[in-house]
C-alpha atoms as a PDB file:
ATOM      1  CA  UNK A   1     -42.325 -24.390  30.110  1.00  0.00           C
ATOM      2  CA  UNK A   2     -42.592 -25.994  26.518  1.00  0.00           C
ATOM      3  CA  UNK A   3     -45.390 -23.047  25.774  1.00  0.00           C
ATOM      4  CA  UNK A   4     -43.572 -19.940  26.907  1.00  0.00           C
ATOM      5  CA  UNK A   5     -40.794 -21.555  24.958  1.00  0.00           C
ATOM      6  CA  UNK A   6     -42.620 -21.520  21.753  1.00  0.00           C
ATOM      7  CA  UNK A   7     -44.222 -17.895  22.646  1.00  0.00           C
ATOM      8  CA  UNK A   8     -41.047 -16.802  22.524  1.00  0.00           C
ATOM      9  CA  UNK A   9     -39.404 -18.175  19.949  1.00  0.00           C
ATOM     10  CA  UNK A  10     -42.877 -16.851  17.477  1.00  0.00           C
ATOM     11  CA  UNK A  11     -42.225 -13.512  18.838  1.00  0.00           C
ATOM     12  CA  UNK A  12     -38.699 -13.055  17.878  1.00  0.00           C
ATOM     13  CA  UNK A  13     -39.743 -14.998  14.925  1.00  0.00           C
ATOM     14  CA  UNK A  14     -42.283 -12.480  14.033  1.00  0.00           C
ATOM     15  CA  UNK A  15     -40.103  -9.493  14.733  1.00  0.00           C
ATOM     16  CA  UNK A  16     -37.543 -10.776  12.479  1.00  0.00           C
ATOM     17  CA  UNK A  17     -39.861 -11.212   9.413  1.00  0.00           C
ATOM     18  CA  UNK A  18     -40.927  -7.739  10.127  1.00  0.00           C
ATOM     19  CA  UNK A  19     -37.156  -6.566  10.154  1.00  0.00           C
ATOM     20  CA  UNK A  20     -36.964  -8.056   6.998  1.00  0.00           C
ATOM     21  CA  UNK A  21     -39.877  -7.191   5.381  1.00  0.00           C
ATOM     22  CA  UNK A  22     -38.870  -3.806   6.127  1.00  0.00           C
ATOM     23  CA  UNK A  23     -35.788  -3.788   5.098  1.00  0.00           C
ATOM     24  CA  UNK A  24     -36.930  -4.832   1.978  1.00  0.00           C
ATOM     25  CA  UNK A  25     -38.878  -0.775   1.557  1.00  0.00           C
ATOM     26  CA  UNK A  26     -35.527   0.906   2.490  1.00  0.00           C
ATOM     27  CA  UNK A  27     -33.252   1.611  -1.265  1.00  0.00           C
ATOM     28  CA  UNK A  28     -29.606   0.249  -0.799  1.00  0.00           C
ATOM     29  CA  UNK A  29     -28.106   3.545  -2.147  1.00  0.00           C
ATOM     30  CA  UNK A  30     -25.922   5.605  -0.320  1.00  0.00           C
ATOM     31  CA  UNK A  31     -24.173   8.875  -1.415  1.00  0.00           C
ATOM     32  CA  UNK A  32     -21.800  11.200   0.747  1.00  0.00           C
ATOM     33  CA  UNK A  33     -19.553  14.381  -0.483  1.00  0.00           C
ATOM     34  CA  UNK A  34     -18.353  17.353   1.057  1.00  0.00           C
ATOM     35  CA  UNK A  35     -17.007  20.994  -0.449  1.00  0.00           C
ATOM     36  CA  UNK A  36     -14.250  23.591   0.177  1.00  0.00           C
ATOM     37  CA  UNK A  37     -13.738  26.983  -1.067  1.00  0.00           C
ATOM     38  CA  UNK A  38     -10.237  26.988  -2.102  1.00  0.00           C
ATOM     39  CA  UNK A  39      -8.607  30.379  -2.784  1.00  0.00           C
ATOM     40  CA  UNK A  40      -6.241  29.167  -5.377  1.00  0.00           C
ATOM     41  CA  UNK A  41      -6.472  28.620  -9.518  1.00  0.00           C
ATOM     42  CA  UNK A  42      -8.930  25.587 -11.105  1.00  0.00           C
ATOM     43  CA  UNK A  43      -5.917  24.197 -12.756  1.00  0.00           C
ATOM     44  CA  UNK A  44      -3.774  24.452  -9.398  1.00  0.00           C
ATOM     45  CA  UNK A  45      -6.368  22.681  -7.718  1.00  0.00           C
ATOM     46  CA  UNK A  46      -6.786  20.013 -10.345  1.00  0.00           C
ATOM     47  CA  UNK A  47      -2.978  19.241 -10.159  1.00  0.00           C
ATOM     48  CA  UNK A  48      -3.686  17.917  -6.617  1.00  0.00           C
ATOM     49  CA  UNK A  49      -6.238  15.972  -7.279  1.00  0.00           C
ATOM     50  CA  UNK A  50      -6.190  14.395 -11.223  1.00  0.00           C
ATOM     51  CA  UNK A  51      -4.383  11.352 -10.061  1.00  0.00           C
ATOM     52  CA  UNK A  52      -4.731   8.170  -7.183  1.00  0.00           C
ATOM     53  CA  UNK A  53      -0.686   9.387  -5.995  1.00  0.00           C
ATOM     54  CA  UNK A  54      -2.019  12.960  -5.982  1.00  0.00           C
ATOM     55  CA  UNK A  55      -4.990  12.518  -4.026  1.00  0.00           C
ATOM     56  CA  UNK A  56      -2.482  10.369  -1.485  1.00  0.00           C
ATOM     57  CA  UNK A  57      -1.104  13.711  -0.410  1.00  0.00           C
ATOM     58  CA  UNK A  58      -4.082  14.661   1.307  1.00  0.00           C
ATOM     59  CA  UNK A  59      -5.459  11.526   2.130  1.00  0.00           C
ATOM     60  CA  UNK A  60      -6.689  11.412   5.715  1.00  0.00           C
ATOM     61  CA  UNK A  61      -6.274   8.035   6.039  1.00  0.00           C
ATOM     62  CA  UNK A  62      -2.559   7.809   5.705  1.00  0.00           C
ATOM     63  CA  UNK A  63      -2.742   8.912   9.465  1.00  0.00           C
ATOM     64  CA  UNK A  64      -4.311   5.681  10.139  1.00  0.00           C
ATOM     65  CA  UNK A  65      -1.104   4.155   9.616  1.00  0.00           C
ATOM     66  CA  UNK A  66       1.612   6.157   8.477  1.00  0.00           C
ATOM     67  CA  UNK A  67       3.671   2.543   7.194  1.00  0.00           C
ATOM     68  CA  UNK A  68       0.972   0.975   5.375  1.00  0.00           C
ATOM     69  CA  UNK A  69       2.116  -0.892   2.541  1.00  0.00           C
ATOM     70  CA  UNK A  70       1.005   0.446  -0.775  1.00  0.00           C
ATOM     71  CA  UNK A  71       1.419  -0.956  -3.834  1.00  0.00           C
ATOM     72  CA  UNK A  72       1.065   0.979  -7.106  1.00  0.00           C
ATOM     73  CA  UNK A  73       0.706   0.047 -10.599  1.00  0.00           C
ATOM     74  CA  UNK A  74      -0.895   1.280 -13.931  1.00  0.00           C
ATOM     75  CA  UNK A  75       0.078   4.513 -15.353  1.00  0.00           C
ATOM     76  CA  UNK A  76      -0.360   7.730 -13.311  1.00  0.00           C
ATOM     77  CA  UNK A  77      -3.234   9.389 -14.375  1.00  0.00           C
ATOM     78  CA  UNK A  78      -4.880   7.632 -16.681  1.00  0.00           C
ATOM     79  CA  UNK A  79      -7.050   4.949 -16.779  1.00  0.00           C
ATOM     80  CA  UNK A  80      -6.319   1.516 -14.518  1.00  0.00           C
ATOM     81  CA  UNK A  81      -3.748   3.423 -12.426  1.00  0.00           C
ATOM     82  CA  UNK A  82      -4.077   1.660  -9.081  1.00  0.00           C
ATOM     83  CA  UNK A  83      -3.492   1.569  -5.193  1.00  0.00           C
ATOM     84  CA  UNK A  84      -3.977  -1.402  -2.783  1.00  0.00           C
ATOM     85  CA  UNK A  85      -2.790  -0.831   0.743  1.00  0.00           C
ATOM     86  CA  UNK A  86      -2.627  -3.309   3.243  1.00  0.00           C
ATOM     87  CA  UNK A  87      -2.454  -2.397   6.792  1.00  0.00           C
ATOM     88  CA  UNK A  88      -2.632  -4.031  10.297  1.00  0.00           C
ATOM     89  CA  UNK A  89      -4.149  -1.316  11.948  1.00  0.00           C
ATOM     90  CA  UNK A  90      -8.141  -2.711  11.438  1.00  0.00           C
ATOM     91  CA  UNK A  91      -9.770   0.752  10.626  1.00  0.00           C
ATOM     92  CA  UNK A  92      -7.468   0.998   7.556  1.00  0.00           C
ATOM     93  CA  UNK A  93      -7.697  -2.431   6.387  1.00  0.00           C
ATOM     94  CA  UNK A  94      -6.990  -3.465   3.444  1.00  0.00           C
ATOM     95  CA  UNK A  95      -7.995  -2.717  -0.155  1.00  0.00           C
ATOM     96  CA  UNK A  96      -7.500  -1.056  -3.608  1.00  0.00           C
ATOM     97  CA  UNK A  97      -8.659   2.022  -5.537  1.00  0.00           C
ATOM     98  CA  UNK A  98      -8.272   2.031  -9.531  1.00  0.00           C
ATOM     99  CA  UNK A  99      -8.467   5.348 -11.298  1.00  0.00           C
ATOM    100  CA  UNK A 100     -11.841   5.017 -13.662  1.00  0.00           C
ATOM    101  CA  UNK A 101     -12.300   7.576 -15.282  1.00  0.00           C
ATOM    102  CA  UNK A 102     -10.502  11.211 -15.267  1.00  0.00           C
ATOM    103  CA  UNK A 103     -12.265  14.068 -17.305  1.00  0.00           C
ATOM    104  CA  UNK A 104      -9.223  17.001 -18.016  1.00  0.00           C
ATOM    105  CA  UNK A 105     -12.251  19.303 -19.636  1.00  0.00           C
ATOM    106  CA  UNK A 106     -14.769  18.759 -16.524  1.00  0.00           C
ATOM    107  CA  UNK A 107     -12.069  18.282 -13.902  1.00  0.00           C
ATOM    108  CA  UNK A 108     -13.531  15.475 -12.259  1.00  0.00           C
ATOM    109  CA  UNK A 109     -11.915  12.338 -11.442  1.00  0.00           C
ATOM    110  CA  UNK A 110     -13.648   8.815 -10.309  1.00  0.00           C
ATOM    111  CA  UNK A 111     -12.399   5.855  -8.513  1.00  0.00           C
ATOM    112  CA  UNK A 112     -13.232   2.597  -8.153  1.00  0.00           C
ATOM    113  CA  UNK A 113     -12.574   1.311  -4.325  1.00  0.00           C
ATOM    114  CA  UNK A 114     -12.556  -2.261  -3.423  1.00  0.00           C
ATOM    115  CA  UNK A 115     -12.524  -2.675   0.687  1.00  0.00           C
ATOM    116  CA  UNK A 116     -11.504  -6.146   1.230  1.00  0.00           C
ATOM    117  CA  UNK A 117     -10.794  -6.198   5.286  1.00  0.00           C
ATOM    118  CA  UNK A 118     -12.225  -5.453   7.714  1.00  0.00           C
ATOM    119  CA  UNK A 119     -15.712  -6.508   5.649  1.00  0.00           C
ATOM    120  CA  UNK A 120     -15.525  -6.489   1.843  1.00  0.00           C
ATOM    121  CA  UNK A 121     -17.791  -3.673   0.216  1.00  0.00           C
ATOM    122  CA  UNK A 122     -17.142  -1.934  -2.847  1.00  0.00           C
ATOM    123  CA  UNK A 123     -18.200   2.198  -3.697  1.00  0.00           C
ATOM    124  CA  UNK A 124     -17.567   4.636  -6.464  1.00  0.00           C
ATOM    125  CA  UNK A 125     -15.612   7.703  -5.343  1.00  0.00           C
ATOM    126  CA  UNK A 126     -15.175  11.099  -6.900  1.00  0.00           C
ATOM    127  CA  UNK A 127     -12.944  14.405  -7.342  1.00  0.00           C
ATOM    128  CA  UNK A 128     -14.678  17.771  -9.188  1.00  0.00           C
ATOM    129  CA  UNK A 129     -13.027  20.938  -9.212  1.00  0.00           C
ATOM    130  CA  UNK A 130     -15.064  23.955 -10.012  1.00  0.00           C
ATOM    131  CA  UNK A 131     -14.170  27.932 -10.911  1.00  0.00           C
ATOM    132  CA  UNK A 132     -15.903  29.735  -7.948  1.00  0.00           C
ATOM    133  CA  UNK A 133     -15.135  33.665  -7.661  1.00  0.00           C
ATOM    134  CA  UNK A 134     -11.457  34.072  -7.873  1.00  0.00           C
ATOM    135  CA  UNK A 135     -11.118  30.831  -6.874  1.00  0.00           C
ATOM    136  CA  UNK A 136     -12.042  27.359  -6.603  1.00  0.00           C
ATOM    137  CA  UNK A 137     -14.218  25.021  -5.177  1.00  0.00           C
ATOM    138  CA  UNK A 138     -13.485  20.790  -4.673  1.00  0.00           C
ATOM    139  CA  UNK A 139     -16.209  18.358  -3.884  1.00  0.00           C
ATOM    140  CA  UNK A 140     -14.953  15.078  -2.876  1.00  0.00           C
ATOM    141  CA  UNK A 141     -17.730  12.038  -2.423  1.00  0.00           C
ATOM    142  CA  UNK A 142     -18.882   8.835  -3.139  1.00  0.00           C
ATOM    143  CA  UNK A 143     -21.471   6.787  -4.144  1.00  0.00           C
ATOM    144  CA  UNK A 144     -22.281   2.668  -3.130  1.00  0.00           C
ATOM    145  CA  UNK A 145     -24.887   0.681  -2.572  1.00  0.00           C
ATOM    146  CA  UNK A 146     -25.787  -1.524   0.853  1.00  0.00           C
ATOM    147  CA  UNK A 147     -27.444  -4.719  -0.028  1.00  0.00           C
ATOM    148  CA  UNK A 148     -30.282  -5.876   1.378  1.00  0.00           C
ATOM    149  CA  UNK A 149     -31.018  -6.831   4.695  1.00  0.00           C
ATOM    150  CA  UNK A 150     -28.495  -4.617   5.513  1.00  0.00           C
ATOM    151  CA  UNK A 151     -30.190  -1.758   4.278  1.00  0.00           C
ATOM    152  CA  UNK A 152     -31.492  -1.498   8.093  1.00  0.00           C
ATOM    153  CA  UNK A 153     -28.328   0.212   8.933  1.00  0.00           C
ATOM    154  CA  UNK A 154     -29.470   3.257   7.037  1.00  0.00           C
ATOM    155  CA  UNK A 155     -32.019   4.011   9.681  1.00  0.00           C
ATOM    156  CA  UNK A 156     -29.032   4.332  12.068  1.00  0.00           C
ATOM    157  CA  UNK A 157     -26.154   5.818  10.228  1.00  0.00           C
ATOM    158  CA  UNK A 158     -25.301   9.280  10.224  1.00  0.00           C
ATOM    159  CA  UNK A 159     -23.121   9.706   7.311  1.00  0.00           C
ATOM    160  CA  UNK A 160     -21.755  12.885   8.564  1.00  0.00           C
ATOM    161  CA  UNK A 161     -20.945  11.692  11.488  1.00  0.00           C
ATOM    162  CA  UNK A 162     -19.304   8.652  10.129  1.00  0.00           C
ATOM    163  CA  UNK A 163     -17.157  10.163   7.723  1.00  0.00           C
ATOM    164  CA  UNK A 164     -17.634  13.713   8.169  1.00  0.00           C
ATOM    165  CA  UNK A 165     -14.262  14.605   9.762  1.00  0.00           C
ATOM    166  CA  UNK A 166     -12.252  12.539   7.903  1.00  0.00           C
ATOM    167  CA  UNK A 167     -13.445  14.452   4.545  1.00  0.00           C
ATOM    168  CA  UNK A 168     -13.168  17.807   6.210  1.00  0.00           C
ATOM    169  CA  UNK A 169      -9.441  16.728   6.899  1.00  0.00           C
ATOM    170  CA  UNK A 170      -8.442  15.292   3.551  1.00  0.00           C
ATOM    171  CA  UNK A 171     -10.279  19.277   1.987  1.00  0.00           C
ATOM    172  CA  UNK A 172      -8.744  20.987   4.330  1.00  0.00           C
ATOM    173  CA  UNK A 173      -5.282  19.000   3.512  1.00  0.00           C
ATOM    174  CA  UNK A 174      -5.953  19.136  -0.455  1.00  0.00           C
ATOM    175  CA  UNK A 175      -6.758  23.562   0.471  1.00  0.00           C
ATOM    176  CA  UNK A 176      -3.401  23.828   1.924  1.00  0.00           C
ATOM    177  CA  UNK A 177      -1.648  21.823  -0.500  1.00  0.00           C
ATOM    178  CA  UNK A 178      -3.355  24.467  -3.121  1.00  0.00           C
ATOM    179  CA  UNK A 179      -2.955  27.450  -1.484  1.00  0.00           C
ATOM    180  CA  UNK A 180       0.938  27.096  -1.199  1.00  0.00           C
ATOM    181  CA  UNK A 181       3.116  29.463  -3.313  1.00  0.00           C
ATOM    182  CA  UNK A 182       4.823  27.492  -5.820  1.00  0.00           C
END
């Protein structure tokens, strides 16, 4: 009994050393973003999307709880404007995103988000607006990094999948939002 006890215990002992030793060949980065071709001006576009309020308005994940607190402060637009929401709902959590950086000439925008429930993480989100044809075209992503063991997960996540729909609603929102005569 003793023996089969200690046979077992080595083998899951063993299998968890080569988990980690795995783990340990797999990088920690992780990058997502998504496009849409939006028939409307650069500058229309950009108005929609140069700010943390603006970006609100198309936010998918206001539908996750349409009375989430939110608390704002900083100045709008600029550098250290911020959002934390707190919500009971569990897939909306709670957190904050701080503006970081917002380039007028490039028309790109990046965040800072802190997730601090369900689990704390932390990743680096981003706006660009582009001139395409008579148009324009928004890419919305970000960019964090999964620390190690964890880094396992990678070999079972499907990014698209995860967050996929959720982007396509927040372009799709942001497109409409553009697209409306003023």
């Amino acid at each position: 009994m003793m023996r089969t006890f200690k046979r077992i215990f080595l083998l899951l002992a063993t299998l968890l050393i080569i988990l980690l030793i795995w783990a340990a060949f797999i990088p920690g980065d992780c990058q997502y973003e998504k496009s849409i071709s939006i028939n409307a001006p650069v500058e229309k576009v950009w108005q929609n999307t140069n700010t943390l309020k603006a970006m609100d308005q198309w936010s998918p994940w206001n539908d996750l709880d349409p009375g989430m607190k939110k608390e704002w402060t900083g100045t709008t637009g600029q550098h250290g404007e911020k959002v934390c929401w707190d919500s009971k709902n569990k897939q909306a959590g709670k957190g904050c995103q701080e503006l970081e950086k917002v380039d007028e000439a490039g028309k790109r925008i990046d965040t800072a988000i802190r997730f601090l429930t369900p689990y704390e993480s932390e990743a680096n989100a981003y706006v660009t607006v582009v001139p395409e044809g008579n148009g324009s075209k928004a890419t919305w992503g970000f960019t964090s990094e999964i620390p190690y063991p964890f880094t396992l997960m990678k070999l079972f996540m499907n990014m698209e999948d995860a967050l996929g729909k959720d982007y396509q609603k927040g372009l799709s929102r942001l497109k409409t939002l553009s697209e409306k005569p003023q």
